[in-house]
Protein backbone atom coordinates (compact mmCIF):
# COMPACT_ATOMS: atom_id res chain seq x y z
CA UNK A 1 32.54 29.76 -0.29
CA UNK A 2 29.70 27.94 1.00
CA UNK A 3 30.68 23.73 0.76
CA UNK A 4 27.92 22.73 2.49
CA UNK A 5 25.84 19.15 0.85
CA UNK A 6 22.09 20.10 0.59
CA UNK A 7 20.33 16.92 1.32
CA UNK A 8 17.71 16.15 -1.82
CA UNK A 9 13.98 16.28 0.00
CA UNK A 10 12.03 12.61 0.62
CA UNK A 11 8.50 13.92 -0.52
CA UNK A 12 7.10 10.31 -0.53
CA UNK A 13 7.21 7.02 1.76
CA UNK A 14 5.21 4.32 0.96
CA UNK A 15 3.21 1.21 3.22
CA UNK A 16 2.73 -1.77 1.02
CA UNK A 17 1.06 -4.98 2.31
CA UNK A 18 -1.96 -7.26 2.20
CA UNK A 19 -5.50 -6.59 3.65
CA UNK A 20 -4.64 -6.67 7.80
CA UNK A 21 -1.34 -6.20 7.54
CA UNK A 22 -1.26 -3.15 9.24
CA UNK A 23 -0.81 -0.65 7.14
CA UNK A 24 -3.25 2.19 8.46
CA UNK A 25 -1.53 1.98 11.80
CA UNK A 26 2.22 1.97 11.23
CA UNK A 27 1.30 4.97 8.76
CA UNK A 28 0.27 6.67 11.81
CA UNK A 29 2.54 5.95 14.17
CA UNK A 30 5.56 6.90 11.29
CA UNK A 31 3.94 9.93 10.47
CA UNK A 32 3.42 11.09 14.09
CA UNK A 33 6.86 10.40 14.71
CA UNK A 34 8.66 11.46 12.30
CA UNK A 35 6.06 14.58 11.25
CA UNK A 36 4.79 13.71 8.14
CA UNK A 37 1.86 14.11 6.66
CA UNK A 38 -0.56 11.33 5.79
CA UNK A 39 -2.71 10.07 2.82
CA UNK A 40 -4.68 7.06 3.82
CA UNK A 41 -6.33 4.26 1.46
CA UNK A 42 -10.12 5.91 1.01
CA UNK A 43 -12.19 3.13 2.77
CA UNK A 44 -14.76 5.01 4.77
CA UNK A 45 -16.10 6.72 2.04
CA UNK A 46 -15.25 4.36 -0.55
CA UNK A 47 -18.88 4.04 -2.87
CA UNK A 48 -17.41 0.37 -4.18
CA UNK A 49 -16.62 -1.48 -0.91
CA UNK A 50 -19.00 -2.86 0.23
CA UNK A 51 -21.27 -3.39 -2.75
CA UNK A 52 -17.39 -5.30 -4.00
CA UNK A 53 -17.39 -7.66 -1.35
CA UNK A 54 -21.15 -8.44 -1.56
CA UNK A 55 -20.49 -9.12 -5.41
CA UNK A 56 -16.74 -8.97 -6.41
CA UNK A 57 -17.52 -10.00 -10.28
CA UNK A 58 -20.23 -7.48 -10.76
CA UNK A 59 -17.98 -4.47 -8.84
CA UNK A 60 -14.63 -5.37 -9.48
CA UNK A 61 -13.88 -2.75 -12.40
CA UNK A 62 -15.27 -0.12 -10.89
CA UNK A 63 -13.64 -0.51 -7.52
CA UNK A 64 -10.21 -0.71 -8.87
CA UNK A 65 -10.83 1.80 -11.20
CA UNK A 66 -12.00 3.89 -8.22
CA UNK A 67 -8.98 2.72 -6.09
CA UNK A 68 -6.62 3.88 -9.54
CA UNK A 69 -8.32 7.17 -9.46
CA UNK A 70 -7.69 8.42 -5.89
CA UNK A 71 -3.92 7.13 -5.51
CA UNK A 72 -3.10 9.04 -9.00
CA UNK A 73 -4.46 11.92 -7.45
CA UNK A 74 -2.71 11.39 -3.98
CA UNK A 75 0.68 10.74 -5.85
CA UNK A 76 -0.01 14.67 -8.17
CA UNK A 77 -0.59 15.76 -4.53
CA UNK A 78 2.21 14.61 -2.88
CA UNK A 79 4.92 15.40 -5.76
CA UNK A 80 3.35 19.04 -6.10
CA UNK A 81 3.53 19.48 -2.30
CA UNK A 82 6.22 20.81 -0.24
CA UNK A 83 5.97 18.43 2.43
CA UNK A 84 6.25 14.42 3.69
CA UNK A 85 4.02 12.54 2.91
CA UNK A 86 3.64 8.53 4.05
CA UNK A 87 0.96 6.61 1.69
CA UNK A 88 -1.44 3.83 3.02
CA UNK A 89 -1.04 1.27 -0.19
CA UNK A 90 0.78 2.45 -3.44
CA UNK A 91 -0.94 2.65 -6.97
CA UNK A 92 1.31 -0.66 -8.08
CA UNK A 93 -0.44 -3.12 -5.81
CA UNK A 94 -3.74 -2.31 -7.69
CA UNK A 95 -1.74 -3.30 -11.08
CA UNK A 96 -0.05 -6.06 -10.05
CA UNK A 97 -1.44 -7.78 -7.36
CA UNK A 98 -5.58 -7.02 -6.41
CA UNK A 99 -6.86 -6.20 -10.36
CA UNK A 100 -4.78 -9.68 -12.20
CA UNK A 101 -5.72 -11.03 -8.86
CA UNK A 102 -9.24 -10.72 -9.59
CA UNK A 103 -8.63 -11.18 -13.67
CA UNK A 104 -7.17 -14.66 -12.67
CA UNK A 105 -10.19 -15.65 -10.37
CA UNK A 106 -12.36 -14.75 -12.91
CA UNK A 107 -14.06 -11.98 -11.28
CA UNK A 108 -12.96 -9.28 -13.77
CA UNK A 109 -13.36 -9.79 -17.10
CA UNK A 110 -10.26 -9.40 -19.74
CA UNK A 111 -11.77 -6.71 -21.57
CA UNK A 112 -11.83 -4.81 -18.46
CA UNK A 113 -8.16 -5.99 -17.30
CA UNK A 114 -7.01 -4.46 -20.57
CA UNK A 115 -8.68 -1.47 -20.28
CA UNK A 116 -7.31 -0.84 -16.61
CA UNK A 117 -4.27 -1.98 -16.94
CA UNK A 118 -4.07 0.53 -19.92
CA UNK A 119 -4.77 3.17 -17.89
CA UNK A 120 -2.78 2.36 -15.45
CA UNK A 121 0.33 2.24 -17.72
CA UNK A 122 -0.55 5.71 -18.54
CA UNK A 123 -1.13 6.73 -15.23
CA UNK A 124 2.06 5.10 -14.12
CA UNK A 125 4.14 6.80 -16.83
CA UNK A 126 3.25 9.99 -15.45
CA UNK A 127 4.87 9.67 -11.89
CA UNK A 128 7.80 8.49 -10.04
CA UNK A 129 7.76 5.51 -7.75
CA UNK A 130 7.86 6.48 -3.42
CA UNK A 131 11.66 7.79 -2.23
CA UNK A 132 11.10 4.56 -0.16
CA UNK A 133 8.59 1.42 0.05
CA UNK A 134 7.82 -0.21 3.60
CA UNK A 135 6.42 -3.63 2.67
CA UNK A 136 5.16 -5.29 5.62
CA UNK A 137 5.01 -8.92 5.31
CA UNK A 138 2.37 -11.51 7.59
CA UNK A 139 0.96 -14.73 7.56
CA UNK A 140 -2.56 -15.69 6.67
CA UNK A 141 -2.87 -15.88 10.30
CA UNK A 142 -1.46 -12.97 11.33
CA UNK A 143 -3.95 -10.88 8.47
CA UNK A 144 -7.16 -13.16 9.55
CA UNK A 145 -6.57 -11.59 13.12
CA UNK A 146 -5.83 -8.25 12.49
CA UNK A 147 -9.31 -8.58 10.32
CA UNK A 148 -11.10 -9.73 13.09
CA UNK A 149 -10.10 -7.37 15.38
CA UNK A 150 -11.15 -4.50 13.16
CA UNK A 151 -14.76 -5.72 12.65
CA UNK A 152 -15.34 -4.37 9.37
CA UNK A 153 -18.86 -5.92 8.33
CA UNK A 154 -17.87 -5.66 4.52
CA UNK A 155 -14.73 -7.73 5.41
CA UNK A 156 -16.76 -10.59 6.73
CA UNK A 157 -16.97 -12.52 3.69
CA UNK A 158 -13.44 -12.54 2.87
CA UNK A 159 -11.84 -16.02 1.86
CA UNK A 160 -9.04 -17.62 3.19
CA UNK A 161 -8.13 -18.49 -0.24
CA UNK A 162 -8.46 -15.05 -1.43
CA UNK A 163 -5.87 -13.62 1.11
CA UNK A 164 -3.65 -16.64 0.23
CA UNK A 165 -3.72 -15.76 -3.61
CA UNK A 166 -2.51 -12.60 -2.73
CA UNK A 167 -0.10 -12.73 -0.41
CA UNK A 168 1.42 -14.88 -3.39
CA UNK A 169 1.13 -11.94 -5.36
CA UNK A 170 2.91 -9.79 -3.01
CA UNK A 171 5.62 -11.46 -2.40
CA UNK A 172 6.37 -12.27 -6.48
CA UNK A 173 6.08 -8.21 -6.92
CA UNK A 174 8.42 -7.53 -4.02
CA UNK A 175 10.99 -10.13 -5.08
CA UNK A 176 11.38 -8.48 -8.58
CA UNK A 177 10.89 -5.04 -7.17
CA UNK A 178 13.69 -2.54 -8.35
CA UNK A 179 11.66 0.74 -8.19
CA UNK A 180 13.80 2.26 -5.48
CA UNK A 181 14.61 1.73 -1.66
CA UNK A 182 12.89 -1.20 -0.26
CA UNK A 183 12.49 -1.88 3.49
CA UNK A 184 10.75 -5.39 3.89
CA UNK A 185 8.90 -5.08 7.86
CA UNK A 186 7.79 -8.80 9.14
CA UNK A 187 4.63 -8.15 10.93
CA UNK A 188 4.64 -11.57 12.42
CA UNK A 189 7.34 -10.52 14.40
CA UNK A 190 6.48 -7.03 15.68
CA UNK A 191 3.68 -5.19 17.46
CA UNK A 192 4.35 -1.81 16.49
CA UNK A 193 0.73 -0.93 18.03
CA UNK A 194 0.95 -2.13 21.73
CA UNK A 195 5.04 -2.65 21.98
CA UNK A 196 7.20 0.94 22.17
CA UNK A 197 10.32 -1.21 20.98
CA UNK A 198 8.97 -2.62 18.09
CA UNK A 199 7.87 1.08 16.64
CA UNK A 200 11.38 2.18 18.06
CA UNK A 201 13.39 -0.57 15.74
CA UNK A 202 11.30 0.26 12.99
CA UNK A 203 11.58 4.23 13.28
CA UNK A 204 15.38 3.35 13.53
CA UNK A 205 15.12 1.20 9.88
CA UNK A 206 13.27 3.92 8.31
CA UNK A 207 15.98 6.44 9.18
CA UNK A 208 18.77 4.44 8.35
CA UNK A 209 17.04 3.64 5.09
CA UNK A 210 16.15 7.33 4.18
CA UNK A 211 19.79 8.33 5.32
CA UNK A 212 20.43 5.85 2.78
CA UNK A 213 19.06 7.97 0.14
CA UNK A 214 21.38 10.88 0.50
């Protein structure tokens, strides 16, 4: 008789963190290591960006709504797939931290809050939250040069203030987070870009974490 354990299958690992945190790149460097494949936050071709940052109160709705829209469909993708996949940004930040963010600020109105967050409940209801979350943590600092050094035009205008509101945001969600596996990354304290060690300790967490799971 065969005893062996089969291990259950991690379809989805999640990157969670502010605007420069460095998201897009430890999603690459994961995935190429570990084989996965990708689905990355839709920024080139987003039709909302830039007009959002030009004029956040007049595009706010429809960029989050946009933003809702294509992570719903990433999620279907990923839980009717037969593979890995590692997300850039998870459908919950758009809930809880960027669209109340926004609400707050006064930049979106409360009708339209309503009516997302509506939608998003439903959306929500509909899927299961990532096998793990990788929340990378940074400064103001830290996200203000990782900005820079990207040159995005679009991002040009962004406050200091606005980061700061939501990195408050952030950290509130991920201190009552109970979802599933969390694995909080300090980006502070690594270079997982230019330093082999840092990417090593933090391919080492991930599998300890996943291993975790089983």
């Amino acid at each position: 008789m065969d005893t062996t354990t089969t291990k259950p299958f991690v379809k989805h690992v999640a990157i969670a963190g502010n605007i420069g945190a460095g998201k897009t790149t430890l999603c690459a460097s994961l995935a190429k290591h570990f084989g996965w494949g990708t689905h990355f936050e839709s920024t080139d071709n987003n039709p909302y960006l830039e007009d959002f940052y030009l004029d956040m109160k007049r595009w706010s709705f429809n960029l989050q709504i946009y933003f809702l829209n294509s992570r719903y469909q990433q999620i279907l993708e990923i839980l009717n797939g037969d593979e890995t996949i590692i997300q850039d940004r998870t459908i919950y930040e758009d809930a809880f931290i960027f669209a109340p963010n926004l609400h707050d600020m006064g930049l979106m109105s409360t009708r339209d809050f309503e009516n997302y967050f509506t939608l998003f409940k439903t959306m929500s209801s509909q899927v299961q939250a990532p096998d793990l979350l990788i929340y990378l943590r940074a400064s103001i600092p830290t996200l203000v040069s990782h900005i820079q050094s990207r040159g995005r035009d679009y991002e040009g205008s962004m406050s200091l203030d606005y980061l700061k509101r939501l990195n408050e945001r952030y950290e509130k969600w991920i201190d009552g987070y109970n979802e599933g596996k969390l694995l909080v990354i300090n980006s502070d304290e690594v270079d997982f870009l230019n330093n082999a060690e840092d990417l090593g300790t933090i391919v080492n967490q991930v599998q300890a974490e996943l291993h975790g799971l089983f």
